[in-house]
Protein backbone atom coordinates (compact mmCIF):
# COMPACT_ATOMS: atom_id res chain seq x y z
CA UNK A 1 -196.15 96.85 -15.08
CA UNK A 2 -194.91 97.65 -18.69
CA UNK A 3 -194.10 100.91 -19.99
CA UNK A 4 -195.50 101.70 -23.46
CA UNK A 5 -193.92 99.54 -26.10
CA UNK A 6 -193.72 102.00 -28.89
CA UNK A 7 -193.18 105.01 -26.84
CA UNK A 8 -190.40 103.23 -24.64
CA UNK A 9 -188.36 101.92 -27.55
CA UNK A 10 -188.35 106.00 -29.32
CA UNK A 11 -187.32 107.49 -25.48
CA UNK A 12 -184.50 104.40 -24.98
CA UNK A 13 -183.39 104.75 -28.77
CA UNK A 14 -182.33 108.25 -28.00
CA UNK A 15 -180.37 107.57 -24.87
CA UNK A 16 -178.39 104.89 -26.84
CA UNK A 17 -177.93 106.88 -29.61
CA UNK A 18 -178.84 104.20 -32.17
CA UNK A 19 -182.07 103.70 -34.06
CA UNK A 20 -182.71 99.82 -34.17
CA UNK A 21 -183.71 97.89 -37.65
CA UNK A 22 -185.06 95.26 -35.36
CA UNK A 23 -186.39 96.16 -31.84
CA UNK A 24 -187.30 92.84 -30.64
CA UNK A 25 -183.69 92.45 -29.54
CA UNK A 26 -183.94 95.22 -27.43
CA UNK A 27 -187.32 94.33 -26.01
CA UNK A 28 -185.55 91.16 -25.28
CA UNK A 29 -182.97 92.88 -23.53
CA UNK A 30 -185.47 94.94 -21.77
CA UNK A 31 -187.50 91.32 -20.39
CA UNK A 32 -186.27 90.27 -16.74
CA UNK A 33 -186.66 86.89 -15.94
CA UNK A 34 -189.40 87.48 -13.24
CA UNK A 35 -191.60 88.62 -16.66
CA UNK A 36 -191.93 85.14 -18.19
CA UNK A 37 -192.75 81.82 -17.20
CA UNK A 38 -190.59 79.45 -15.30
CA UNK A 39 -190.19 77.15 -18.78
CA UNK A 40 -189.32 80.15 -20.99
CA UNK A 41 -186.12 81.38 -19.32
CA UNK A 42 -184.47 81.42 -22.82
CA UNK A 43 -187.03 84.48 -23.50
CA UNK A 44 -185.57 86.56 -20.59
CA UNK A 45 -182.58 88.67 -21.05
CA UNK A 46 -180.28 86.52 -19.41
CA UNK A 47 -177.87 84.92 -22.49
CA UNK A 48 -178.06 88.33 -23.66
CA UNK A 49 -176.27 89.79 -20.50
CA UNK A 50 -174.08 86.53 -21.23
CA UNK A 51 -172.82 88.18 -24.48
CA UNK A 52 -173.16 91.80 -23.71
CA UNK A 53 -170.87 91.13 -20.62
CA UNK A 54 -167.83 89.72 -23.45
CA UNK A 55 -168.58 92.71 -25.88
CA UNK A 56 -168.05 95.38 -23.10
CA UNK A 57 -164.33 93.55 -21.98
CA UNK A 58 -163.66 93.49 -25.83
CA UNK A 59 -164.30 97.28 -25.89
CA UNK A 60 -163.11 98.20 -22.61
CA UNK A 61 -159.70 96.48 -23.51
CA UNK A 62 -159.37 98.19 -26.55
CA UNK A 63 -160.22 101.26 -25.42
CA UNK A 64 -157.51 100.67 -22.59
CA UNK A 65 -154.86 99.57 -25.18
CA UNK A 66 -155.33 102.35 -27.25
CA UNK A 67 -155.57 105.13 -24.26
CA UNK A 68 -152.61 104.23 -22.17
CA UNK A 69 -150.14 103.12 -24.33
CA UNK A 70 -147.10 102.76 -21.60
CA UNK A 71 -149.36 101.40 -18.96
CA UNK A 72 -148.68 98.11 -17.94
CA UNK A 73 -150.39 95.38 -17.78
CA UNK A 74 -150.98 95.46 -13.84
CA UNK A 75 -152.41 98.89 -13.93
CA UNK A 76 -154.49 98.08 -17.13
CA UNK A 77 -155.85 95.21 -15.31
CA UNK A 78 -156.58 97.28 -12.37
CA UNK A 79 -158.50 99.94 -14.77
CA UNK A 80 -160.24 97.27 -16.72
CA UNK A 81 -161.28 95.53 -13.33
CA UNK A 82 -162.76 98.83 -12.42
CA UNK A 83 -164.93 99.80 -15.73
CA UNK A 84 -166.56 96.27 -16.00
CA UNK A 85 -167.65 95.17 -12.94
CA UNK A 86 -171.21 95.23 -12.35
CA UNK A 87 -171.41 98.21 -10.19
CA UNK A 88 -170.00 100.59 -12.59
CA UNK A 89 -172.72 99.02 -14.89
CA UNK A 90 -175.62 99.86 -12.44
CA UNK A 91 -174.67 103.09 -12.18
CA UNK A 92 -174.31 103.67 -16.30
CA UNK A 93 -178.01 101.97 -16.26
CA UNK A 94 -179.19 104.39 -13.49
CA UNK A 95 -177.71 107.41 -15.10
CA UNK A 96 -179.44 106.76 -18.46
CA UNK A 97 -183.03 106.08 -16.47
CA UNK A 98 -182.78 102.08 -17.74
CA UNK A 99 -185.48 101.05 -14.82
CA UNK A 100 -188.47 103.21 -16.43
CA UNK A 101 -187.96 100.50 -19.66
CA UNK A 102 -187.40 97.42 -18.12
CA UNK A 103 -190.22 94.39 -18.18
CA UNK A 104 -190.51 92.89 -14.74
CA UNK A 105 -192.96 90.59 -12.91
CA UNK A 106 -195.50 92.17 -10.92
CA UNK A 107 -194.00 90.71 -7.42
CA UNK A 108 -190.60 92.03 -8.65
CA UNK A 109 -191.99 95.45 -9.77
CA UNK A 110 -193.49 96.30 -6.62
CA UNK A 111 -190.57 94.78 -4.44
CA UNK A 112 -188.10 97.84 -6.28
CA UNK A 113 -186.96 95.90 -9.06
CA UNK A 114 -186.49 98.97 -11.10
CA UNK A 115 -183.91 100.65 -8.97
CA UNK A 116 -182.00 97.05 -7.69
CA UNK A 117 -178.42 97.46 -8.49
CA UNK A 118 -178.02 93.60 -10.14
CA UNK A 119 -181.26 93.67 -12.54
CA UNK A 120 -179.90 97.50 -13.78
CA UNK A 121 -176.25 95.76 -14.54
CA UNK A 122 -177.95 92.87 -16.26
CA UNK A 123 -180.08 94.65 -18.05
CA UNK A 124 -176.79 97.04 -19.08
CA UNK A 125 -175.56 94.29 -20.36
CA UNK A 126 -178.32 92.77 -21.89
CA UNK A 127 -178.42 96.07 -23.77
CA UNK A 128 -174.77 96.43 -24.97
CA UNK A 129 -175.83 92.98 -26.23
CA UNK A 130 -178.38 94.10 -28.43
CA UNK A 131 -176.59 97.12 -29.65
CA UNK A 132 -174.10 94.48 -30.83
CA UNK A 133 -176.25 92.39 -32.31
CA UNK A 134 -178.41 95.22 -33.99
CA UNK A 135 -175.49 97.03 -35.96
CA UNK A 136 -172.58 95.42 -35.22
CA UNK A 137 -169.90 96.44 -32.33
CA UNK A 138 -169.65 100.35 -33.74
CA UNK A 139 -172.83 100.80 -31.87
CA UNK A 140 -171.94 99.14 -28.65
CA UNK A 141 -168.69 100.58 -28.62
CA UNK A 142 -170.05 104.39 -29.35
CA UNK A 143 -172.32 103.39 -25.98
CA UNK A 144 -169.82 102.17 -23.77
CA UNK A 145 -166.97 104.88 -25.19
CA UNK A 146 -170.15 107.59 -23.99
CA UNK A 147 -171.37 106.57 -20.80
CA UNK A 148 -167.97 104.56 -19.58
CA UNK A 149 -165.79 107.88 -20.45
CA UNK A 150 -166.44 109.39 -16.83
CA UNK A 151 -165.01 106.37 -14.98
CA UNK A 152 -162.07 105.99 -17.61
CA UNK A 153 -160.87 109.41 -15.94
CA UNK A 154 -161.39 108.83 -12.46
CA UNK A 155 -158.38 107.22 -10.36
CA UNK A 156 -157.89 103.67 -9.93
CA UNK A 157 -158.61 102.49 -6.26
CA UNK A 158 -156.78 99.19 -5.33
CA UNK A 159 -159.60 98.67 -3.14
CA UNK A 160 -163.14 99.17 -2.94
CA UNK A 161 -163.85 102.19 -0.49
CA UNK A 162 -167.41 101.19 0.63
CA UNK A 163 -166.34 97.61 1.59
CA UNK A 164 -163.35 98.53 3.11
CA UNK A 165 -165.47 100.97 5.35
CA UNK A 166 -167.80 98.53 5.99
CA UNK A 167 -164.57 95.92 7.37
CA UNK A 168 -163.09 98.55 9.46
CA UNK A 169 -166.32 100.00 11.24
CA UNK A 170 -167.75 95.85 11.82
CA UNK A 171 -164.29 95.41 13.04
CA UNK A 172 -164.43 98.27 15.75
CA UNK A 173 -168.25 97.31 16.89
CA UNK A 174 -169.53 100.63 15.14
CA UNK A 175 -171.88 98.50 12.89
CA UNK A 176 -172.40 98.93 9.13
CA UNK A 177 -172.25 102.42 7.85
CA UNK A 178 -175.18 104.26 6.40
CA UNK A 179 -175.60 105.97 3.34
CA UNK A 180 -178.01 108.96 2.48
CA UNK A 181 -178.55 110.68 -0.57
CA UNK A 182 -178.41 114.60 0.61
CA UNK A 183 -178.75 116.69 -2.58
CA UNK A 184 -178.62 116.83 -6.27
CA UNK A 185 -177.49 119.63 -9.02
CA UNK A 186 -176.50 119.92 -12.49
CA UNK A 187 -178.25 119.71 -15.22
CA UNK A 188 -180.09 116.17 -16.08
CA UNK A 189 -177.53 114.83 -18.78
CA UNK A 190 -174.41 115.94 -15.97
CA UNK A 191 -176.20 115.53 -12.37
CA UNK A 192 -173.77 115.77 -9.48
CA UNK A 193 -175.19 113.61 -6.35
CA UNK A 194 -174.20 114.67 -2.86
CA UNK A 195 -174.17 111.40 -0.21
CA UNK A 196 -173.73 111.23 3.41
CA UNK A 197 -172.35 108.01 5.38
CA UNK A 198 -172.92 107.53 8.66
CA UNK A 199 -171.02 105.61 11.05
CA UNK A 200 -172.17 105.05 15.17
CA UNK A 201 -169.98 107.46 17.23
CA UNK A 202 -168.40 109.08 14.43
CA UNK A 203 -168.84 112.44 12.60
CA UNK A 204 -170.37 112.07 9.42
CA UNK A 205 -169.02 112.89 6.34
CA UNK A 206 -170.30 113.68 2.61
CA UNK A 207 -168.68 112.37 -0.95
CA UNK A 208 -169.94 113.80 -4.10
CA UNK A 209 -169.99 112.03 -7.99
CA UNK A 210 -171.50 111.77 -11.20
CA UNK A 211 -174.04 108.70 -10.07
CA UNK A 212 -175.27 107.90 -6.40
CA UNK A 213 -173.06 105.07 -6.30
CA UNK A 214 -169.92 107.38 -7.16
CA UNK A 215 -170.68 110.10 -4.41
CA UNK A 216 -170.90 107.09 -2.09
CA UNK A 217 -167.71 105.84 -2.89
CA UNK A 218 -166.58 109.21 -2.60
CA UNK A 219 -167.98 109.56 1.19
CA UNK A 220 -166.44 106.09 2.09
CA UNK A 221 -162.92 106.73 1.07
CA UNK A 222 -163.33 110.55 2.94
CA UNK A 223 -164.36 108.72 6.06
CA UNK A 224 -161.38 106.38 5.54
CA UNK A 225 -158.65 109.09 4.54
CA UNK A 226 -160.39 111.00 7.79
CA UNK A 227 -159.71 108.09 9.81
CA UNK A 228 -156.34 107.17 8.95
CA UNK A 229 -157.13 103.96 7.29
CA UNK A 230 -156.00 104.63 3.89
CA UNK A 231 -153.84 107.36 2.90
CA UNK A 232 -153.91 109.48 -0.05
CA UNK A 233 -151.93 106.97 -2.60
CA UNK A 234 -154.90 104.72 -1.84
């Protein structure tokens, strides 16, 4: 299932903030691999998610140089580590509503494609890759300086709070911990998600953020902090 070519490209041109000269970049970008045919993979979106991955580190780096100017290079690593990876890319893609635009397969469509955390970072990326190739990197780097400034602000974790849950509770026999979404506020361009995790024998615990994926880091590393597995410097 498609959404509306010319409709689509008006709605996703708005949440980008540019205004394309040539939009079959960005229908490009939009085209999962599932969409085409086996012997057309070169169609998909994938060598655009190849290049869009390199213009985000450009910008991220930058952006990193220029805003912490007597950070070293360990702790700019650590912050650059954090703002690229793919997760922080699915949740940028979930906060501007990507799914609705993207072109998937029929199988993949009905399977939840829209809302899988890999095809939303690909297709971020894919994206930033078309903004870059549209009008140049001022474009991308407007994008990415917009939707990337919330995690720029957040403190750096050395470790990933979800999977280091996960580690501790498999260790003790508890199982893997379960998330649930329990509310939402704010307005739509500032939503604040509330998440609960679960763990077997344990109270349970709530984290809120910015993005699903934010509140449940947040719920992870309160279960952890609770627990006495990390402490507050973590």
């Amino acid at each position: 299932m498609s959404p509306n070519p010319a409709s689509s490209v008006a709605a996703l041109e708005a949440r980008l903030g540019h205004r394309f000269a040539n939009d079959s970049v960005l229908h490009r970008a939009l085209r999962h691999s599932s969409a085409i045919a086996r012997n057309e993979t070169h169609l998909s979106n994938e060598r655009l998610e190849f290049m869009g991955d390199r213009v985000l580190g450009l910008v991220v780096a930058e952006w990193l140089m220029r805003d912490f100017p007597d950070a070293v290079e360990g702790e700019l690593a650590v912050r650059y580590n954090g703002l690229v990876r793919k997760e922080t890319c699915a949740d940028v893609a979930e906060r501007i509503g990507l799914g609705e635009f993207l072109v998937l397969g029929a199988g993949e469509d009905r399977a939840g494609g829209r809302k899988k955390p890999a095809i939303l970072a690909d297709a971020c990326e894919a994206v930033i890759a078309a903004l870059y190739l549209d009008g140049g990197l001022e474009p991308a780097r407007r994008f990415i300086e917009t939707e990337w400034a919330r995690f720029l602000s957040e403190p750096t974790q050395r470790v990933d709070a979800k999977t280091s849950l996960q580690e501790w509770s498999q260790k003790r026999g508890r199982g893997i911990p379960v998330y649930n979404a329990t509310g939402r506020s704010g307005p739509d361009h500032a939503p604040s998600f509330e998440v609960q995790v679960e763990i077997s024998g344990l109270k349970p615990l709530s984290g809120s953020g910015s993005s699903k994926r934010i509140a449940e880091q947040a719920a992870a590393r309160a279960m952890l902090l609770r627990e006495k597995v990390w402490n507050e410097n973590d």
